[in-house]
PDB file of N, CA and C in Angstrom:
ATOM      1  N   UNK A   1      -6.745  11.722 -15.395  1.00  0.00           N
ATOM      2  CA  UNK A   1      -6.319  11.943 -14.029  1.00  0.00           C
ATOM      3  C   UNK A   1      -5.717  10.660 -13.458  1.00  0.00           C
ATOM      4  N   UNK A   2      -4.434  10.690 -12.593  1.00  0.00           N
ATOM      5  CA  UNK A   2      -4.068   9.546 -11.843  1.00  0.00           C
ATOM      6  C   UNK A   2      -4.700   9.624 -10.800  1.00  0.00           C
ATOM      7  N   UNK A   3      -4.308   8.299 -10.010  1.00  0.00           N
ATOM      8  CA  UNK A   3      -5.328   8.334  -8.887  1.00  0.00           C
ATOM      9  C   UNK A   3      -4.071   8.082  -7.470  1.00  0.00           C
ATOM     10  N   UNK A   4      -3.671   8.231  -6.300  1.00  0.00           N
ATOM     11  CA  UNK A   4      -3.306   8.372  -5.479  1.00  0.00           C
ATOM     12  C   UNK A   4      -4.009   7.563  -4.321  1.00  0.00           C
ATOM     13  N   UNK A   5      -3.415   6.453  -4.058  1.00  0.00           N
ATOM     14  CA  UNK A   5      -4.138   5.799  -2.962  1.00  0.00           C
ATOM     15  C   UNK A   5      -2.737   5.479  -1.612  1.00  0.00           C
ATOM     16  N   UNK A   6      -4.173   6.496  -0.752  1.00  0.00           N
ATOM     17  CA  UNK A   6      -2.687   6.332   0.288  1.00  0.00           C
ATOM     18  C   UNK A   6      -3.464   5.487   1.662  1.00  0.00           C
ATOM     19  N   UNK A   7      -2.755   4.590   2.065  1.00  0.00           N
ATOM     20  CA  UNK A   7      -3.375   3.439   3.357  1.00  0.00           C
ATOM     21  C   UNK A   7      -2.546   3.900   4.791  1.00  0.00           C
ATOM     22  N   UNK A   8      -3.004   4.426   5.783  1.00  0.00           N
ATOM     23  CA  UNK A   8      -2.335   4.276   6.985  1.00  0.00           C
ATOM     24  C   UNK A   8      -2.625   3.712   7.793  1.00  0.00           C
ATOM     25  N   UNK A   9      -2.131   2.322   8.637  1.00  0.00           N
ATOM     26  CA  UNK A   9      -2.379   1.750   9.327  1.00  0.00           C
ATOM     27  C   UNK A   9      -1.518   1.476  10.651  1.00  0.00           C
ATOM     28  N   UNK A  10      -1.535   0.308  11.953  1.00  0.00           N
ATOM     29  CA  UNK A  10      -0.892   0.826  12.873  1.00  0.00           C
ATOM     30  C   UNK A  10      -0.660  -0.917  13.188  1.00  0.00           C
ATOM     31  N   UNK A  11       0.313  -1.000  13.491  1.00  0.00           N
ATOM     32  CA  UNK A  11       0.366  -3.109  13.478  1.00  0.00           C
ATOM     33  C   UNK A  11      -0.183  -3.238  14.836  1.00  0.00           C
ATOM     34  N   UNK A  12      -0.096  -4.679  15.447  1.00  0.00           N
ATOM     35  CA  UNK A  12      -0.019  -5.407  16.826  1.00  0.00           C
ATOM     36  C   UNK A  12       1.206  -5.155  17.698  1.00  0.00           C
ATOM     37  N   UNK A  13       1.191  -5.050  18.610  1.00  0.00           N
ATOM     38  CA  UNK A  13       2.459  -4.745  18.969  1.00  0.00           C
ATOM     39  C   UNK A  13       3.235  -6.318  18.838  1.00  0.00           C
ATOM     40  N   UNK A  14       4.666  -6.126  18.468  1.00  0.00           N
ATOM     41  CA  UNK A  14       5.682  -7.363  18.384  1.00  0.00           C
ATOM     42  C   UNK A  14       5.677  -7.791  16.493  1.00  0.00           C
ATOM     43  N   UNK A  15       4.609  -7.234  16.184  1.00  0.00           N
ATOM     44  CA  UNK A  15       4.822  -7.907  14.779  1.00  0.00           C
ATOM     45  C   UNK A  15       5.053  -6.727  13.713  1.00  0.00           C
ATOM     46  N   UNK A  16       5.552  -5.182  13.897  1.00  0.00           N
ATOM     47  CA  UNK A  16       5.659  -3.974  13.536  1.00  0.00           C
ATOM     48  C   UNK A  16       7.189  -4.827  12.439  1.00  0.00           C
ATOM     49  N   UNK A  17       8.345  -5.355  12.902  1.00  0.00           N
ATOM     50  CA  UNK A  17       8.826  -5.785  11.455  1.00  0.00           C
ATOM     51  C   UNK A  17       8.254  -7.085  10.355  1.00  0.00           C
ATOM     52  N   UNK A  18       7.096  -7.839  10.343  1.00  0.00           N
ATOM     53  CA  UNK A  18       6.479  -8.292   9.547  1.00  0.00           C
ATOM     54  C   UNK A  18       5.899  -7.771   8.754  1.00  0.00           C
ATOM     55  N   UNK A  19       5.014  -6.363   9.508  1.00  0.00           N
ATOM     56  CA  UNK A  19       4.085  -5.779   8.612  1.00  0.00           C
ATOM     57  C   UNK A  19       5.312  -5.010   7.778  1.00  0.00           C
ATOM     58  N   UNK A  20       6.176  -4.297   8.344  1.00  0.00           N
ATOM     59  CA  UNK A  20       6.813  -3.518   7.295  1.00  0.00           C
ATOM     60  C   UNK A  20       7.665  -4.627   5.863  1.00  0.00           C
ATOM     61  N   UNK A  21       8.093  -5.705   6.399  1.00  0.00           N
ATOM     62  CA  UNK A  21       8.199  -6.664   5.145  1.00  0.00           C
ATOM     63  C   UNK A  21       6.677  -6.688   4.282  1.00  0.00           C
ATOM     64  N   UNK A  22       5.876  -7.102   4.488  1.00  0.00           N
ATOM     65  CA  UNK A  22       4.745  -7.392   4.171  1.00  0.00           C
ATOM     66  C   UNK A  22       4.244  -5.963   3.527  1.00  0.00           C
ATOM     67  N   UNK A  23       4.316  -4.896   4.105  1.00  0.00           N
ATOM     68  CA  UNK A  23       3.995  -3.944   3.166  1.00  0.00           C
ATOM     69  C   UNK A  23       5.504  -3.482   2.217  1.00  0.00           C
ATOM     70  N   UNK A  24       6.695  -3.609   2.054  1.00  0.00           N
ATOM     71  CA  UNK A  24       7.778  -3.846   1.291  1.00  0.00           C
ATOM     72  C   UNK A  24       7.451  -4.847  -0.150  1.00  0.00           C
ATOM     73  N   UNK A  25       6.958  -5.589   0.431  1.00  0.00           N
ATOM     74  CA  UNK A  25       6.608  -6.688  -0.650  1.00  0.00           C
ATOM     75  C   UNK A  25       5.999  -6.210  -1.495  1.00  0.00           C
ATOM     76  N   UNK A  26       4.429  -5.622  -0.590  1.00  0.00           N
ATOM     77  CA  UNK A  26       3.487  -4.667  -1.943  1.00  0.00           C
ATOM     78  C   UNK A  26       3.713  -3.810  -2.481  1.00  0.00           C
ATOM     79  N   UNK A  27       4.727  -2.973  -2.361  1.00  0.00           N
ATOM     80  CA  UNK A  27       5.554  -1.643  -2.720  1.00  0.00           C
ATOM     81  C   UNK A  27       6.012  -2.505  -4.080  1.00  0.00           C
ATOM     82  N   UNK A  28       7.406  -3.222  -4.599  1.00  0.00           N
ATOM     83  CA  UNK A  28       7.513  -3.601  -4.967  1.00  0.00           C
ATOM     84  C   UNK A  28       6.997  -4.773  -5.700  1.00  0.00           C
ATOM     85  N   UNK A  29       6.206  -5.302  -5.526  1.00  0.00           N
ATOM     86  CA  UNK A  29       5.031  -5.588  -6.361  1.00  0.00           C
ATOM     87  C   UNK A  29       4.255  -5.081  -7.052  1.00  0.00           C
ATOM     88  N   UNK A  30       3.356  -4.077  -6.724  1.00  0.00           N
ATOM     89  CA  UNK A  30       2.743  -2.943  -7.213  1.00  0.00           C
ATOM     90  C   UNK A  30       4.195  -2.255  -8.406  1.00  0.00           C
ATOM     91  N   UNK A  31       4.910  -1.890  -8.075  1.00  0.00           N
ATOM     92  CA  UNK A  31       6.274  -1.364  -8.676  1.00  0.00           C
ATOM     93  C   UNK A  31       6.204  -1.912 -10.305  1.00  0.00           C
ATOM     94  N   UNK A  32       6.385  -3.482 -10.105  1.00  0.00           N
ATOM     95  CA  UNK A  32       6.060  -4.024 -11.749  1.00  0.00           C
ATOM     96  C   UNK A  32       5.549  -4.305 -12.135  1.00  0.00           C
ATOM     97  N   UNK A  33       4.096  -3.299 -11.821  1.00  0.00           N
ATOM     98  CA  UNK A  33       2.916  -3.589 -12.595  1.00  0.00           C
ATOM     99  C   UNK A  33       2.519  -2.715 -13.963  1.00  0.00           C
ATOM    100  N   UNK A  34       2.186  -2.799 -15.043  1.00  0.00           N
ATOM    101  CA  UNK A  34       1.485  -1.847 -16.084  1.00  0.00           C
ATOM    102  C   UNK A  34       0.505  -1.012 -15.457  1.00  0.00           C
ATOM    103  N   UNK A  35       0.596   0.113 -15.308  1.00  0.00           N
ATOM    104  CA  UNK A  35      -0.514   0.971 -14.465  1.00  0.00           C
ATOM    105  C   UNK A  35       0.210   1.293 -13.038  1.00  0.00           C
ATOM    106  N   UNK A  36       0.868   0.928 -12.820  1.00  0.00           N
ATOM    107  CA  UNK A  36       2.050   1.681 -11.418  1.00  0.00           C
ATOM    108  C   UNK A  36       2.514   2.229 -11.598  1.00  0.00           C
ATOM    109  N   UNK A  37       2.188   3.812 -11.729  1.00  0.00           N
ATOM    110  CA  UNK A  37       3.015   4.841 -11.654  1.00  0.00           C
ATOM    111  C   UNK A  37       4.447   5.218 -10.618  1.00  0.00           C
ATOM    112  N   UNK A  38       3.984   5.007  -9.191  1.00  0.00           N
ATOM    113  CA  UNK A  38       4.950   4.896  -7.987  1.00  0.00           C
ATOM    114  C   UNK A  38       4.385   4.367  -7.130  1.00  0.00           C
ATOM    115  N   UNK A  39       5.230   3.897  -6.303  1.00  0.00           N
ATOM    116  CA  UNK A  39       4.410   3.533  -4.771  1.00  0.00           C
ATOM    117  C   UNK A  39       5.985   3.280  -4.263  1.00  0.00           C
ATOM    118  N   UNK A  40       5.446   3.304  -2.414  1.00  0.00           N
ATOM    119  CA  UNK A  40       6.270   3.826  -1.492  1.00  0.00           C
ATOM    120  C   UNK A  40       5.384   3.624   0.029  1.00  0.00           C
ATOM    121  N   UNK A  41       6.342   3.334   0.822  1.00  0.00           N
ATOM    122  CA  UNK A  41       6.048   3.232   2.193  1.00  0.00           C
ATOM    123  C   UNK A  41       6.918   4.278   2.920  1.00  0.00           C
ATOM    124  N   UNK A  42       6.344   4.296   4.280  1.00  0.00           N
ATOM    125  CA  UNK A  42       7.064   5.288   5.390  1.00  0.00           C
ATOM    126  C   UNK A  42       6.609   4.371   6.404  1.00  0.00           C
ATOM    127  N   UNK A  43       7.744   4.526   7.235  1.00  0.00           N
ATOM    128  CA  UNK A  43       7.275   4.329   8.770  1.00  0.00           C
ATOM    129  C   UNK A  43       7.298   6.041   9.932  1.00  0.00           C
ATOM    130  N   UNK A  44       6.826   5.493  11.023  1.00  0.00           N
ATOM    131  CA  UNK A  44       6.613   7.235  11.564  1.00  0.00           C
ATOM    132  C   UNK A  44       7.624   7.061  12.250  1.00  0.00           C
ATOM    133  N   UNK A  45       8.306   8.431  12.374  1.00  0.00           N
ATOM    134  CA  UNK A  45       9.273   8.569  13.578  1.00  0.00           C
ATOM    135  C   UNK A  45       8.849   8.660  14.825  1.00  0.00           C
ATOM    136  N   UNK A  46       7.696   8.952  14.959  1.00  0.00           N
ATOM    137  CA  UNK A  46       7.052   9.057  16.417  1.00  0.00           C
ATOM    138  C   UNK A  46       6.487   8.014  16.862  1.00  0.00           C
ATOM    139  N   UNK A  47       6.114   6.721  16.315  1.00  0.00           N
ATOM    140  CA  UNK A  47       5.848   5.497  16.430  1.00  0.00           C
ATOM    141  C   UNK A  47       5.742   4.261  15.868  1.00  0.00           C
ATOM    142  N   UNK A  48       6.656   3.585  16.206  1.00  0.00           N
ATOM    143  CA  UNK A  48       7.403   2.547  15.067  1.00  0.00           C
ATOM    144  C   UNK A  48       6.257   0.821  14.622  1.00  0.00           C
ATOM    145  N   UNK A  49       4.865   1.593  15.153  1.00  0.00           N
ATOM    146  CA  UNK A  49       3.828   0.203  14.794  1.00  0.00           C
ATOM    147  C   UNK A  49       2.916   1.115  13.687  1.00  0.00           C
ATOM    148  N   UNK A  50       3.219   2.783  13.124  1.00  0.00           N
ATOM    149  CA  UNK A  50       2.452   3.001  12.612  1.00  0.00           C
ATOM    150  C   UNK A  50       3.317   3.308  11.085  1.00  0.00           C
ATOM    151  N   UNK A  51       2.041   3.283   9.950  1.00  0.00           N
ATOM    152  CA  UNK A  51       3.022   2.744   8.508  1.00  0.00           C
ATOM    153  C   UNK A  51       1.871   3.810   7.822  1.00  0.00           C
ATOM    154  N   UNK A  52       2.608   4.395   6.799  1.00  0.00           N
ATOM    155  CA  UNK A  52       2.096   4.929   5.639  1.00  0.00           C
ATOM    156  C   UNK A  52       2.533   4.403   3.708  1.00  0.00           C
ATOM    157  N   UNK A  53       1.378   4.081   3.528  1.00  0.00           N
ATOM    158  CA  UNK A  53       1.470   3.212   2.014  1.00  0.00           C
ATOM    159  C   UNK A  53       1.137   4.165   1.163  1.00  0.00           C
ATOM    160  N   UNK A  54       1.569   4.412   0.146  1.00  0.00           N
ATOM    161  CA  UNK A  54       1.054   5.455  -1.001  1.00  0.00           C
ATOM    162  C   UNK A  54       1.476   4.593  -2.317  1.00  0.00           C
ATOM    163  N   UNK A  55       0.799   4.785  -3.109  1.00  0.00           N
ATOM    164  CA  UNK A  55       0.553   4.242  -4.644  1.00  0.00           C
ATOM    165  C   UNK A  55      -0.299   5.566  -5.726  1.00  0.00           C
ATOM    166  N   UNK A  56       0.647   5.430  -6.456  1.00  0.00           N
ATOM    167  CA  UNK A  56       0.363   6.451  -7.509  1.00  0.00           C
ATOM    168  C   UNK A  56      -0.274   5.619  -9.221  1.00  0.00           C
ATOM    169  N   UNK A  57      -1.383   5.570  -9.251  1.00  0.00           N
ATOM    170  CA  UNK A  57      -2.104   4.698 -10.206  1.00  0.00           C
ATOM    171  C   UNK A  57      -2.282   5.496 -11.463  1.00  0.00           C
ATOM    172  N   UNK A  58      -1.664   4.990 -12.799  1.00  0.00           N
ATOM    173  CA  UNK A  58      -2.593   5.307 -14.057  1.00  0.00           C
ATOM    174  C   UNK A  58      -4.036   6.000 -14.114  1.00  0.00           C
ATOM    175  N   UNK A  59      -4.726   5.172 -13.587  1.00  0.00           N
ATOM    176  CA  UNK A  59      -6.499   5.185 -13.421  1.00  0.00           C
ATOM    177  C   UNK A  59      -6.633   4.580 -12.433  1.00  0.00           C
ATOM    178  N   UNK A  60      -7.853   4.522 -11.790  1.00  0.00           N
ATOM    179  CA  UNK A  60      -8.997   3.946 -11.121  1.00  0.00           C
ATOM    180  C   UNK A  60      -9.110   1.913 -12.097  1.00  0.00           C
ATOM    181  N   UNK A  61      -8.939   2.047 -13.241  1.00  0.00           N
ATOM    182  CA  UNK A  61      -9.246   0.436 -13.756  1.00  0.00           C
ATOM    183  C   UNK A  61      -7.724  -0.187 -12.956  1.00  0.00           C
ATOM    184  N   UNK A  62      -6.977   0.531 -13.667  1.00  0.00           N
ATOM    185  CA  UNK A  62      -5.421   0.124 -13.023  1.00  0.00           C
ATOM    186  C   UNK A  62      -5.330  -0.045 -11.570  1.00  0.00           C
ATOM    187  N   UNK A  63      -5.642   0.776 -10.676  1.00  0.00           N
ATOM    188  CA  UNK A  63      -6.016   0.459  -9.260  1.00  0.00           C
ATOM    189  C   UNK A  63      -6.629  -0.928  -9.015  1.00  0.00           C
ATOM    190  N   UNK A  64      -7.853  -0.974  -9.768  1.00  0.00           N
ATOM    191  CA  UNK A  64      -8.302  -1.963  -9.359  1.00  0.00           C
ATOM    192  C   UNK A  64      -7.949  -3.550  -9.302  1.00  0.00           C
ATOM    193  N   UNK A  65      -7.215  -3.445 -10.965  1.00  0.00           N
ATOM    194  CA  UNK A  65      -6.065  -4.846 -11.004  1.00  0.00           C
ATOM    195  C   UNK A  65      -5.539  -4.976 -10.461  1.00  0.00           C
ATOM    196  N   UNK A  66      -4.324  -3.730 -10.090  1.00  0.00           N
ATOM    197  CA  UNK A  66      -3.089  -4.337  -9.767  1.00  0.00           C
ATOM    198  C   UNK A  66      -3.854  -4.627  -8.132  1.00  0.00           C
ATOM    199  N   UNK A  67      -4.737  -3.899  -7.695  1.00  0.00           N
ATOM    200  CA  UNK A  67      -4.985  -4.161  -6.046  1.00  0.00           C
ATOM    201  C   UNK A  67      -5.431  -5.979  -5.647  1.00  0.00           C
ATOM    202  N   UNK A  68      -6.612  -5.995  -6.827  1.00  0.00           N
ATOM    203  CA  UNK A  68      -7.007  -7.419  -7.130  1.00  0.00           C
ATOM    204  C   UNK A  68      -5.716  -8.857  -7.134  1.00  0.00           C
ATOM    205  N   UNK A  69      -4.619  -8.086  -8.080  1.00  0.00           N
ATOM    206  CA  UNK A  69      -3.682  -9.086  -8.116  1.00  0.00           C
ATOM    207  C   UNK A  69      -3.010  -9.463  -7.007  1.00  0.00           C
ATOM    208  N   UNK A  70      -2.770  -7.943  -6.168  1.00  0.00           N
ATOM    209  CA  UNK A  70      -2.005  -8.283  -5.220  1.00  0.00           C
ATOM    210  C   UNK A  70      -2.464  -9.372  -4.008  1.00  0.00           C
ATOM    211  N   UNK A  71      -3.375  -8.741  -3.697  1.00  0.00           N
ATOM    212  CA  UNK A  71      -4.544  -9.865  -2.854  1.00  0.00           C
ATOM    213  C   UNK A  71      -4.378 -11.699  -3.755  1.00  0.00           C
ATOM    214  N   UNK A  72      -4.696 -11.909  -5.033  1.00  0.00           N
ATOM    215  CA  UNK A  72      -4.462 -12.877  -5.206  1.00  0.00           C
ATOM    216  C   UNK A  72      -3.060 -13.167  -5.261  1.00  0.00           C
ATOM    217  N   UNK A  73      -2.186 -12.792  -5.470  1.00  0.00           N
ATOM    218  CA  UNK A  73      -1.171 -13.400  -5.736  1.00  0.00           C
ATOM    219  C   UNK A  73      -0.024 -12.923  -4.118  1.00  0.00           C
ATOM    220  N   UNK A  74      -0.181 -11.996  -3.256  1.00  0.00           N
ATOM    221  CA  UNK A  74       0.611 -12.050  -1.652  1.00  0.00           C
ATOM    222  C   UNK A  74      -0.425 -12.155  -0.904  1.00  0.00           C
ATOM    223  N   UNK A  75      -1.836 -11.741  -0.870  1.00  0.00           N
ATOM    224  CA  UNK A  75      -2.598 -12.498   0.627  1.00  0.00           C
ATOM    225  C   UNK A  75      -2.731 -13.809   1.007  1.00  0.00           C
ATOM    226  N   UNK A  76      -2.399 -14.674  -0.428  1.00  0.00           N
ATOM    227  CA  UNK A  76      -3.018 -16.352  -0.058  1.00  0.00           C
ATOM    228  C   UNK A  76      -1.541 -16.592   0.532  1.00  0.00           C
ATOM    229  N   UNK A  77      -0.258 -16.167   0.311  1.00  0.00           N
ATOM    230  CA  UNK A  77       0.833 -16.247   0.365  1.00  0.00           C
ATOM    231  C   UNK A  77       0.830 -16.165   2.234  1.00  0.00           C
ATOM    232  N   UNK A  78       0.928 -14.694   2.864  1.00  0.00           N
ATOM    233  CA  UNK A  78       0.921 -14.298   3.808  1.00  0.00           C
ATOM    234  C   UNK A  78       0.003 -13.767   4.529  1.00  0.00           C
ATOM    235  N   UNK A  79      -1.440 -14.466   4.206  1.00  0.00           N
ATOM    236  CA  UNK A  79      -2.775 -14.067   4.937  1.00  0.00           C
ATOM    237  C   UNK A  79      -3.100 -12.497   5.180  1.00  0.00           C
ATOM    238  N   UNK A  80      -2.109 -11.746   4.341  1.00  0.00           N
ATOM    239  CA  UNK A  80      -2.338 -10.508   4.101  1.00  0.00           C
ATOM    240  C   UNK A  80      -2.490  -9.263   5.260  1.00  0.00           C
ATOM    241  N   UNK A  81      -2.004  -8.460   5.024  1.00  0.00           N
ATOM    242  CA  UNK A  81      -1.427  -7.092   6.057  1.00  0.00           C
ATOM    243  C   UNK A  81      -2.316  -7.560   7.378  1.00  0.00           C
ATOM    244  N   UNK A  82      -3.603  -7.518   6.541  1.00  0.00           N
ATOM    245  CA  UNK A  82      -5.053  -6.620   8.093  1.00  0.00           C
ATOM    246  C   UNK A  82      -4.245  -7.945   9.451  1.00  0.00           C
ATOM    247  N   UNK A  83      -3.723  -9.317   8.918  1.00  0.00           N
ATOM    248  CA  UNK A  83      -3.454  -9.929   9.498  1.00  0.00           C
ATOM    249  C   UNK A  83      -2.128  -9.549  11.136  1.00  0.00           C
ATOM    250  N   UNK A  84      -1.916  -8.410  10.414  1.00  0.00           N
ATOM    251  CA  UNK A  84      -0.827  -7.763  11.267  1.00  0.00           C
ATOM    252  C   UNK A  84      -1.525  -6.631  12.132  1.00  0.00           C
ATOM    253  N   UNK A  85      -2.892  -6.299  11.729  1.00  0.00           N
ATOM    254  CA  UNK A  85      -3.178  -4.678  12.348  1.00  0.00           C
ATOM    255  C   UNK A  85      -3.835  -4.607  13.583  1.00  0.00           C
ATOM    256  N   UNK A  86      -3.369  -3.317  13.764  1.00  0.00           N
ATOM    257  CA  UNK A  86      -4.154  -3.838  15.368  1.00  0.00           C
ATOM    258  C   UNK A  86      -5.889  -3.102  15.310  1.00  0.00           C
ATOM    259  N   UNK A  87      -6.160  -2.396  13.671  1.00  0.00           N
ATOM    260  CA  UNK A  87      -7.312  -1.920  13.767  1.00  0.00           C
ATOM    261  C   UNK A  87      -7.826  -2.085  12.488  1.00  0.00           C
ATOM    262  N   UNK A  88      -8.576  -1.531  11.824  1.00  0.00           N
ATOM    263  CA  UNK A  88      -8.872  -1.292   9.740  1.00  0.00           C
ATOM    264  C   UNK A  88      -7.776  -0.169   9.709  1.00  0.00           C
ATOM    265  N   UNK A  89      -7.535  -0.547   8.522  1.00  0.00           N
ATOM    266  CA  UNK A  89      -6.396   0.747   8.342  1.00  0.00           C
ATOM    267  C   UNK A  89      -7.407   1.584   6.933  1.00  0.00           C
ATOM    268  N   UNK A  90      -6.996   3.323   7.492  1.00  0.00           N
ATOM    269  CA  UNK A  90      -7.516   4.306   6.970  1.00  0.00           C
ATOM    270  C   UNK A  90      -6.994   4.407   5.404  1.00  0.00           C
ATOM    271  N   UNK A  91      -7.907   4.303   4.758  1.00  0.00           N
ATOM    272  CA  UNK A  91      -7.740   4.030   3.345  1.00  0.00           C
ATOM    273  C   UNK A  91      -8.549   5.327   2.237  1.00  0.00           C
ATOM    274  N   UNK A  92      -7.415   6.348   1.290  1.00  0.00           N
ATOM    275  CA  UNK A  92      -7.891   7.133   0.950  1.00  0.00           C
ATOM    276  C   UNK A  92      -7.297   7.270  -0.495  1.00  0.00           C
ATOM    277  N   UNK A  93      -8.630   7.252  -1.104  1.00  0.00           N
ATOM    278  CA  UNK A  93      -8.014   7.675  -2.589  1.00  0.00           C
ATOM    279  C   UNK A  93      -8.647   8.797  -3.262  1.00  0.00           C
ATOM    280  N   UNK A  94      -7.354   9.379  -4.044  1.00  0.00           N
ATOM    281  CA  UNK A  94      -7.531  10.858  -4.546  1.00  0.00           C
ATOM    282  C   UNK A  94      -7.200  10.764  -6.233  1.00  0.00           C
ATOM    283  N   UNK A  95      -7.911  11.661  -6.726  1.00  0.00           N
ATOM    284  CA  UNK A  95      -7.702  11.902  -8.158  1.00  0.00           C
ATOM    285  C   UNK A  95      -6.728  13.483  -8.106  1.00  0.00           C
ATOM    286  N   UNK A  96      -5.583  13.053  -8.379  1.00  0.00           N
ATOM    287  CA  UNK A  96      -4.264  13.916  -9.026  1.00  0.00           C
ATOM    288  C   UNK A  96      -3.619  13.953 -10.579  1.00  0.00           C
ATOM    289  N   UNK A  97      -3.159  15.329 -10.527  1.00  0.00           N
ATOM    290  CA  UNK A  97      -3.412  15.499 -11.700  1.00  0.00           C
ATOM    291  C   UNK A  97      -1.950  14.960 -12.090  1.00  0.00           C
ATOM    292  N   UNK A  98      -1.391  14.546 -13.517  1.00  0.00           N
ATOM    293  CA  UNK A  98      -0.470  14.098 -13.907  1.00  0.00           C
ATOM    294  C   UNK A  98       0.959  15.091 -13.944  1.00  0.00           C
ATOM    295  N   UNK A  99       0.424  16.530 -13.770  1.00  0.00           N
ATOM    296  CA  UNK A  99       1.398  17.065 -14.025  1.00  0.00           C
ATOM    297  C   UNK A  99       2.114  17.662 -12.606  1.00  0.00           C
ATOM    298  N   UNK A 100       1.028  16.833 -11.505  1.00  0.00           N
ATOM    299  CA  UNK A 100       2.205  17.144 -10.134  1.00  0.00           C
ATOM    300  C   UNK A 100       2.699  16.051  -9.516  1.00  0.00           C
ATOM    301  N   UNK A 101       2.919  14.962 -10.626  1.00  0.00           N
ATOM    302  CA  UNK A 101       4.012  13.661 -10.316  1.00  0.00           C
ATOM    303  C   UNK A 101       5.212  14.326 -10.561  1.00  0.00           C
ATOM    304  N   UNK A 102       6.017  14.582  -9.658  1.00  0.00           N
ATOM    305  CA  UNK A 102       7.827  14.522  -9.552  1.00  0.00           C
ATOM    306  C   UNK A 102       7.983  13.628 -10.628  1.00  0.00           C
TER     307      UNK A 102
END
């Protein structure tokens, strides 16, 4: 089973284009990892401080690296997203099956 981890969170007001760089970065990061199936951001049309992150993982081990890496290798960088939020952002992961990846 892959695993599906999707993050929605909502920035500070004034810093809504940092976070979307900052979550751009992890998109593409995550992207060239072994065990990154897909990943992808949205912003909402109905409110431009709130962001949706989705990552489509190999496994649960794979999740856990590439998440680990990212933290080491872009939070020490840019003190990392939560640094932008204006709350915890809602964090949900699902086990999907391989054969309803597009």
């Amino acid at each position: 089973m892959n695993i599906l981890e999707t993050v929605v969170c909502s920035s500070n007001a004034g810093v809504e284009a940092r976070l979307e760089r900052m979550i751009s970065a992890r998109v593409e990061f995550r992207k060239r990892q072994a065990g990154c199936l897909k990943s992808w951001y949205g912003k909402s049309v109905s409110d431009e401080s709130l962001f949706i992150f989705q990552t489509i993982f190999q496994d649960v081990e794979s999740m856990k690296e590439i998440s680990k890496l990212s933290l080491d290798t872009l939070d020490v960088k840019d003190q990392g997203i939560e640094s932008c939020l204006i709350g915890p952002p809602l964090i949900g992961i699902f086990e999907i099956s391989a054969n309803d990846i597009v």
